[in-house]
PDB file of N, CA and C in Angstrom:
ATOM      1  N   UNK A   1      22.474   0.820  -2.840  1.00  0.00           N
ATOM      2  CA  UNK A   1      23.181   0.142  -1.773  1.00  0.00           C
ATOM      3  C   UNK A   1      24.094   1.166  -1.105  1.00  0.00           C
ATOM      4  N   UNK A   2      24.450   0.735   0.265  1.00  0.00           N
ATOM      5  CA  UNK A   2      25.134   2.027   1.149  1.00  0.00           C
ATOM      6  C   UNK A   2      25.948   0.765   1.734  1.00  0.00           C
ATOM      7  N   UNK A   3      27.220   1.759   2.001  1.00  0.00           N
ATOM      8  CA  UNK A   3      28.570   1.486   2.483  1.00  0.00           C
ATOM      9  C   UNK A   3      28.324   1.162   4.383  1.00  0.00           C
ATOM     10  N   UNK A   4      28.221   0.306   4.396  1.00  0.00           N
ATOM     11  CA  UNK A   4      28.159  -0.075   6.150  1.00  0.00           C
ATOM     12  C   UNK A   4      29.164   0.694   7.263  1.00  0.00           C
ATOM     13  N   UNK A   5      30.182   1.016   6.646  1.00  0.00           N
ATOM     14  CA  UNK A   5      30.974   1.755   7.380  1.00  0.00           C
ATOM     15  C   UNK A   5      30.842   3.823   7.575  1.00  0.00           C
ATOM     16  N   UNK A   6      30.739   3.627   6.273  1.00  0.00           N
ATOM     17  CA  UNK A   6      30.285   5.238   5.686  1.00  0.00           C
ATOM     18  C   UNK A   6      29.134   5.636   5.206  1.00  0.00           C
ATOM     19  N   UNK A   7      28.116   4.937   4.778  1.00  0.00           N
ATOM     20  CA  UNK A   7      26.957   5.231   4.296  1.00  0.00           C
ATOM     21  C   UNK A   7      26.758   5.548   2.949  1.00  0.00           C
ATOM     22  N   UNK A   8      28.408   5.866   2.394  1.00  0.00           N
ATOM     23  CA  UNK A   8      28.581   6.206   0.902  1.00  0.00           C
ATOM     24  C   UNK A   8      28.049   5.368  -0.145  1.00  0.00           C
ATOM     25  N   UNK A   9      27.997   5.912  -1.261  1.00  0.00           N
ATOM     26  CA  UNK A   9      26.869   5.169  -2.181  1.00  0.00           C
ATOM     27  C   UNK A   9      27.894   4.155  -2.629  1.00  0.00           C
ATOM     28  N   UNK A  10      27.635   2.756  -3.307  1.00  0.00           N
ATOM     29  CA  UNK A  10      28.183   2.278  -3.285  1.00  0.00           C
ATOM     30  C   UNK A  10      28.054   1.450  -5.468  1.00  0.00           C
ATOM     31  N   UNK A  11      29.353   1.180  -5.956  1.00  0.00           N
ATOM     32  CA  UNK A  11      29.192   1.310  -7.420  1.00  0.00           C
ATOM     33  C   UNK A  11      30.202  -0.192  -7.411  1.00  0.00           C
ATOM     34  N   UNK A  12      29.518  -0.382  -8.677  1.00  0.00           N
ATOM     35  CA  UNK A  12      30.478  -2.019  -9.228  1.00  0.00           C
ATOM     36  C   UNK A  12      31.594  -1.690  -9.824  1.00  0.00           C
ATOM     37  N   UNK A  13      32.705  -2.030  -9.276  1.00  0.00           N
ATOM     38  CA  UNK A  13      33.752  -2.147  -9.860  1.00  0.00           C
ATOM     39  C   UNK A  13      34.401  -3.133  -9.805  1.00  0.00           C
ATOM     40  N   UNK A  14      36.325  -2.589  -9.594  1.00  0.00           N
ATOM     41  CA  UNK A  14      37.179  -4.219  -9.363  1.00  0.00           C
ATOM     42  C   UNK A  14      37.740  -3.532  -7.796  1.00  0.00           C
ATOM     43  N   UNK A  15      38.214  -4.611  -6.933  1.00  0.00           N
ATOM     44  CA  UNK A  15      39.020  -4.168  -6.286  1.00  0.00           C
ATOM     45  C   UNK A  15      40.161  -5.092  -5.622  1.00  0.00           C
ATOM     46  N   UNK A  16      41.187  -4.524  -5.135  1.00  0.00           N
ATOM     47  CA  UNK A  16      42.523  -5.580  -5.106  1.00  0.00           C
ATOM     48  C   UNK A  16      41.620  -6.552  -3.776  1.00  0.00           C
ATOM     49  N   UNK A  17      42.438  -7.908  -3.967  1.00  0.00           N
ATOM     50  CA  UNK A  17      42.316  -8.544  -2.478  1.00  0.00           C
ATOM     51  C   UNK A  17      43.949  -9.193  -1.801  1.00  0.00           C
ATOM     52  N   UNK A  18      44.041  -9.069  -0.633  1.00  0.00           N
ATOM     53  CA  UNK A  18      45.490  -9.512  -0.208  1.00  0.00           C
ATOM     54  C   UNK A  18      45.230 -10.830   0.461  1.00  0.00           C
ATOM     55  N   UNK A  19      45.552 -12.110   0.610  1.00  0.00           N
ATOM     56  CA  UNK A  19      45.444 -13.062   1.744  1.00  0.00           C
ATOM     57  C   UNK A  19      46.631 -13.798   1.794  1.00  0.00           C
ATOM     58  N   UNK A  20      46.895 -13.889   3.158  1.00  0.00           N
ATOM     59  CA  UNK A  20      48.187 -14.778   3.323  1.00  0.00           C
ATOM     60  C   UNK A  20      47.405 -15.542   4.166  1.00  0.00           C
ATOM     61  N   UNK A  21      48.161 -17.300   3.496  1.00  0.00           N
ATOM     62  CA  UNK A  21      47.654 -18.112   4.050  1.00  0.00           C
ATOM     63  C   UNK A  21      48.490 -19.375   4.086  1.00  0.00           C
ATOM     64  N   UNK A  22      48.778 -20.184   5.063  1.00  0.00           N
ATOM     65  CA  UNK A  22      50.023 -21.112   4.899  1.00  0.00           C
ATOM     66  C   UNK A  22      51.603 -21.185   4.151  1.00  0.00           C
ATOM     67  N   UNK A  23      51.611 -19.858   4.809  1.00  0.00           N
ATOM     68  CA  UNK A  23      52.932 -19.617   4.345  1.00  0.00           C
ATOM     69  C   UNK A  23      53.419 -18.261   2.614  1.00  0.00           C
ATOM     70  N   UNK A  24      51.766 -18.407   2.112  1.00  0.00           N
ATOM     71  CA  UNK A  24      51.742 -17.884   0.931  1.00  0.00           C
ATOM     72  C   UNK A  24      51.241 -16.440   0.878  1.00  0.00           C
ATOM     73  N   UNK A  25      51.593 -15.860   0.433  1.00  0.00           N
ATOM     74  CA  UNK A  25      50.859 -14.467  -0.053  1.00  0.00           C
ATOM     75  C   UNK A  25      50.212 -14.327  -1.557  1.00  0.00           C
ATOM     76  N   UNK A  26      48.790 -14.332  -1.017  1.00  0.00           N
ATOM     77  CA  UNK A  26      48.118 -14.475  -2.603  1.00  0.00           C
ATOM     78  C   UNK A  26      47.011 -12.816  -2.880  1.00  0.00           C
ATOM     79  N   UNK A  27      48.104 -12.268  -3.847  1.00  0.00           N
ATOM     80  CA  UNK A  27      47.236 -11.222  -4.234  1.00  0.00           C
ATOM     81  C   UNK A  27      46.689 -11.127  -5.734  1.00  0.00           C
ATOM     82  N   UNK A  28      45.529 -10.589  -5.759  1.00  0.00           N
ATOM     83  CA  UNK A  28      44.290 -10.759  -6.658  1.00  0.00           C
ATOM     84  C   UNK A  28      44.517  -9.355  -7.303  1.00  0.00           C
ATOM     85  N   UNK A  29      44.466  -8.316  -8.408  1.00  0.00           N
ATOM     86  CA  UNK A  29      44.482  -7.115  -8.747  1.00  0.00           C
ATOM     87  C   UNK A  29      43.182  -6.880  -8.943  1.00  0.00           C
ATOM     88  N   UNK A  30      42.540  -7.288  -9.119  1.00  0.00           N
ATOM     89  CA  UNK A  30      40.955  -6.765  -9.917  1.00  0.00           C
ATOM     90  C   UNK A  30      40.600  -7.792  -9.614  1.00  0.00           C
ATOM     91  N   UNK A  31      39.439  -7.976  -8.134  1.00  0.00           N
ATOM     92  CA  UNK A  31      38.364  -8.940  -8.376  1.00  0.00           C
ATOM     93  C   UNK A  31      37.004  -7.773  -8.133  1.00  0.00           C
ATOM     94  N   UNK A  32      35.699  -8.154  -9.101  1.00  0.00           N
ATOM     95  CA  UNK A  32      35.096  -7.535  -9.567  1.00  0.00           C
ATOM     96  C   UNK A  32      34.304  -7.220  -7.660  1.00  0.00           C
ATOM     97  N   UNK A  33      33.872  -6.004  -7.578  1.00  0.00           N
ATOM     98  CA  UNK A  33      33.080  -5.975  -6.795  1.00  0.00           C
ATOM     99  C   UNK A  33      31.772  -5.052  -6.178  1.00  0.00           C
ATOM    100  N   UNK A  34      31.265  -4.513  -5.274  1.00  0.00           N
ATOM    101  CA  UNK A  34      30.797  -3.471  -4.905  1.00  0.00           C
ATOM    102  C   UNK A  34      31.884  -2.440  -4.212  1.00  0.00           C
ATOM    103  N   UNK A  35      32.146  -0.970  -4.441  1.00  0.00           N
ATOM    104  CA  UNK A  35      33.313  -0.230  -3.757  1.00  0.00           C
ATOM    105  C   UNK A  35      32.652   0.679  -3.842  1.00  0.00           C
ATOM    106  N   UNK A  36      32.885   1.580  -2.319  1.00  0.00           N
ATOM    107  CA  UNK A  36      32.075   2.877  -1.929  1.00  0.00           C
ATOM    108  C   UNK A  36      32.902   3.701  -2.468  1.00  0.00           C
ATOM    109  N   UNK A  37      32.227   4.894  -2.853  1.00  0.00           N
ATOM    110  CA  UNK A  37      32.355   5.969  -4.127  1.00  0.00           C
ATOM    111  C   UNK A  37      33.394   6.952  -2.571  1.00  0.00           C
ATOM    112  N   UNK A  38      32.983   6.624  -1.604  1.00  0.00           N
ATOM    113  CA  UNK A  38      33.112   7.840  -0.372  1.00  0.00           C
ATOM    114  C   UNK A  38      34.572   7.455   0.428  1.00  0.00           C
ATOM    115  N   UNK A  39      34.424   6.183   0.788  1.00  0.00           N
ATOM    116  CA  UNK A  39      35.284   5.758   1.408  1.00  0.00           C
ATOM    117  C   UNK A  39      36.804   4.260   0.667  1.00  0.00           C
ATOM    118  N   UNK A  40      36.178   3.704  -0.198  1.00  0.00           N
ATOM    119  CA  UNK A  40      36.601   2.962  -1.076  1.00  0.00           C
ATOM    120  C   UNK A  40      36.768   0.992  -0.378  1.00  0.00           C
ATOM    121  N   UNK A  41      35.501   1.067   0.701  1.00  0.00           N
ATOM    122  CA  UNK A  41      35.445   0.007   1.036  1.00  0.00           C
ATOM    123  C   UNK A  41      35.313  -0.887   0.093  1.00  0.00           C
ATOM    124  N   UNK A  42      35.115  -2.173   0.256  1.00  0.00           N
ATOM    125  CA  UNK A  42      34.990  -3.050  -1.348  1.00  0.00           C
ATOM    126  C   UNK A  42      33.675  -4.074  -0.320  1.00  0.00           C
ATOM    127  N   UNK A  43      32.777  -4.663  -1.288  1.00  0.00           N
ATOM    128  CA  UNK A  43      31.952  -5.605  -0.683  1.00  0.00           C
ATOM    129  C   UNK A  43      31.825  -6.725  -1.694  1.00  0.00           C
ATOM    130  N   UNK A  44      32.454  -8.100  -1.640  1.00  0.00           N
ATOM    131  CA  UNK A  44      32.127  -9.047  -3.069  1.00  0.00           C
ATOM    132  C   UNK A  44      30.873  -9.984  -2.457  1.00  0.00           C
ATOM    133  N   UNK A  45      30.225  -9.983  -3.708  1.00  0.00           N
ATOM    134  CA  UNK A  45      29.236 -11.019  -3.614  1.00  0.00           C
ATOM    135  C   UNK A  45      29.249 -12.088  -3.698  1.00  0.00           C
ATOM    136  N   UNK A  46      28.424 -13.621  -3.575  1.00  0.00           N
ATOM    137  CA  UNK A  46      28.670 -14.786  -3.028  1.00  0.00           C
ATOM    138  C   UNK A  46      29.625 -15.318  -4.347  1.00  0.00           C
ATOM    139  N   UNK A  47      29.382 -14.861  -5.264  1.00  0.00           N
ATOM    140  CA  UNK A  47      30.258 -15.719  -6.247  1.00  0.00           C
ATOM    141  C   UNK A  47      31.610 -15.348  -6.633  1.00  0.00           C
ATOM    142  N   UNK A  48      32.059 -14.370  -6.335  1.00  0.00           N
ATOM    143  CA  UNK A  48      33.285 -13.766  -6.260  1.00  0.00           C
ATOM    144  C   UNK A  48      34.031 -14.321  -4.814  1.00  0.00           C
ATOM    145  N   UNK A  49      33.079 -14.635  -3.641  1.00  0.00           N
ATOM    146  CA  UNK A  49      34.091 -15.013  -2.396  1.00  0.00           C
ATOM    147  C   UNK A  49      33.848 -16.807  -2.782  1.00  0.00           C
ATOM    148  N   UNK A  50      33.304 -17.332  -3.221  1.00  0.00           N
ATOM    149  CA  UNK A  50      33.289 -18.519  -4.088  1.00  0.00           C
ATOM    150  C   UNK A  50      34.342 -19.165  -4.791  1.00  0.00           C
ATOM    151  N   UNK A  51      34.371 -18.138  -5.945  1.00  0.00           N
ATOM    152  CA  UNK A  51      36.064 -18.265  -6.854  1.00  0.00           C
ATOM    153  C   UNK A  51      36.750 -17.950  -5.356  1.00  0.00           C
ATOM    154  N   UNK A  52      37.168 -17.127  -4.876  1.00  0.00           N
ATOM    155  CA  UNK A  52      38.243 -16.689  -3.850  1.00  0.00           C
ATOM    156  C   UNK A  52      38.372 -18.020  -3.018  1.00  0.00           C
ATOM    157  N   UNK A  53      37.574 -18.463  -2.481  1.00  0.00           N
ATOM    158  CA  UNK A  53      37.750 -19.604  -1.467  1.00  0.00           C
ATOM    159  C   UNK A  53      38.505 -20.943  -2.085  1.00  0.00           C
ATOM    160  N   UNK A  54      38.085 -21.110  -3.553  1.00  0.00           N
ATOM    161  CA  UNK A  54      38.242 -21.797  -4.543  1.00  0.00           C
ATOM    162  C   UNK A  54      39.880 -21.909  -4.711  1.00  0.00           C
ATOM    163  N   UNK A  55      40.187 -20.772  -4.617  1.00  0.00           N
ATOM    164  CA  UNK A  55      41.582 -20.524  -5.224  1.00  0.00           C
ATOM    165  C   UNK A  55      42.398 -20.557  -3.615  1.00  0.00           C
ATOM    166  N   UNK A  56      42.194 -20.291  -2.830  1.00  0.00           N
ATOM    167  CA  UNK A  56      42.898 -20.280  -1.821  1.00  0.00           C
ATOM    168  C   UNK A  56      43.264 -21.665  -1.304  1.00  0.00           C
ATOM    169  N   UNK A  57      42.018 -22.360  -1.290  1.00  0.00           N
ATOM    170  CA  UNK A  57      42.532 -24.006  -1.175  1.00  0.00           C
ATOM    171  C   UNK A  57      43.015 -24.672  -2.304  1.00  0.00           C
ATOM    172  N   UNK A  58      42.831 -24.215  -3.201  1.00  0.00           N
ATOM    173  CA  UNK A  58      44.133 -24.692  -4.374  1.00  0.00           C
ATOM    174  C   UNK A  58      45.175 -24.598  -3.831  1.00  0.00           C
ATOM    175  N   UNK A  59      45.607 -23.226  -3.626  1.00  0.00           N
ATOM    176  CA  UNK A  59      46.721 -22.332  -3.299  1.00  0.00           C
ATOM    177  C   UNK A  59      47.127 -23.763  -1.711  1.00  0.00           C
ATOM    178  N   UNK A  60      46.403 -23.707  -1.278  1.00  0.00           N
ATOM    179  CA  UNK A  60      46.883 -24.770   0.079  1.00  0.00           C
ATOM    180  C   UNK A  60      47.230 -25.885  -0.336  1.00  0.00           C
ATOM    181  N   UNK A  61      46.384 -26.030  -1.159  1.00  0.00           N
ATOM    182  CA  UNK A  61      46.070 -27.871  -1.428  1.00  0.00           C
ATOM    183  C   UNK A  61      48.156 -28.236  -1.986  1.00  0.00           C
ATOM    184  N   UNK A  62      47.814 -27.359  -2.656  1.00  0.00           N
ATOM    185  CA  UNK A  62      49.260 -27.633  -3.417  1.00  0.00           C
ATOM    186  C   UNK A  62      50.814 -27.111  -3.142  1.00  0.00           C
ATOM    187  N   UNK A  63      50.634 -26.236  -1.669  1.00  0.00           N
ATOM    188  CA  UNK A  63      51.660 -25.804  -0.886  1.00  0.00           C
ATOM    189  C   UNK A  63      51.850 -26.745  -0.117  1.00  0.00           C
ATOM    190  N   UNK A  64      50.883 -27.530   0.277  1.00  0.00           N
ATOM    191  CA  UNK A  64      51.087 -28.917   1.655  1.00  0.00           C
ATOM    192  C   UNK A  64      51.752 -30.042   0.317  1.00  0.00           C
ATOM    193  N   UNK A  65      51.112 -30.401  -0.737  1.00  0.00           N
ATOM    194  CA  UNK A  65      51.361 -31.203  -1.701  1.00  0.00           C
ATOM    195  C   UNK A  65      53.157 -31.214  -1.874  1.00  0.00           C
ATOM    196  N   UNK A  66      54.072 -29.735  -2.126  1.00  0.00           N
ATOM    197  CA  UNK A  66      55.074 -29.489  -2.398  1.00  0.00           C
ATOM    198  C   UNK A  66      55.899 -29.490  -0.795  1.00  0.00           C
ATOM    199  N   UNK A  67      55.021 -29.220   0.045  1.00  0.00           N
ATOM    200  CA  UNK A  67      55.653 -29.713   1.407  1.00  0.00           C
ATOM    201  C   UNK A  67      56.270 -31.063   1.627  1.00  0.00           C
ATOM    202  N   UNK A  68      55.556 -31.857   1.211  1.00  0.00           N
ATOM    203  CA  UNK A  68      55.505 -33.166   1.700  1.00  0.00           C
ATOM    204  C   UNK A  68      56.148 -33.940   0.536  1.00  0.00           C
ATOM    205  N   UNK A  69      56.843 -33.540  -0.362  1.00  0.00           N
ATOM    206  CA  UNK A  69      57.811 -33.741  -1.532  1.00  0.00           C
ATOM    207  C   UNK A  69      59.167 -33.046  -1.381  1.00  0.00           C
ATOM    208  N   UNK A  70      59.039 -32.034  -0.642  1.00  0.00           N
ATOM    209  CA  UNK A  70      59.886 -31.100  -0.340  1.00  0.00           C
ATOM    210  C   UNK A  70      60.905 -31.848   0.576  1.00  0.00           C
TER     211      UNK A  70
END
């Protein structure tokens, strides 16, 4: 597999993810992924942006939840 940006070869590892989203900043240290050896792009596959999506509407579900108690 090759790096879309760089062409660099590309190896499984972990790599950080940052998302702010309704107010929250949710960072991840190690989610497992593809990362170019050249440039250090990261590429996750469907089940890793799966969990991620997973957790982010948690992350919502329960910031609007504490809103509206708040």
């Amino acid at each position: 597999m090759k790096c879309i940006h760089c062409q660099g070869k590309m190896k499984r590892a972990t790599a950080p993810l940052h998302v702010d989203r309704s107010g929250c900043h949710l960072t991840l240290d190690s989610v497992p992924a593809w990362v170019c050896e050249q440039c250090g792009e990261a590429y996750f596959e469907e089940k890793e942006v799966e969990a991620i999506q997973a957790l982010i509407k948690s992350v919502e579900s329960k910031t609007l939840s504490l809103a509206k108690t708040g």
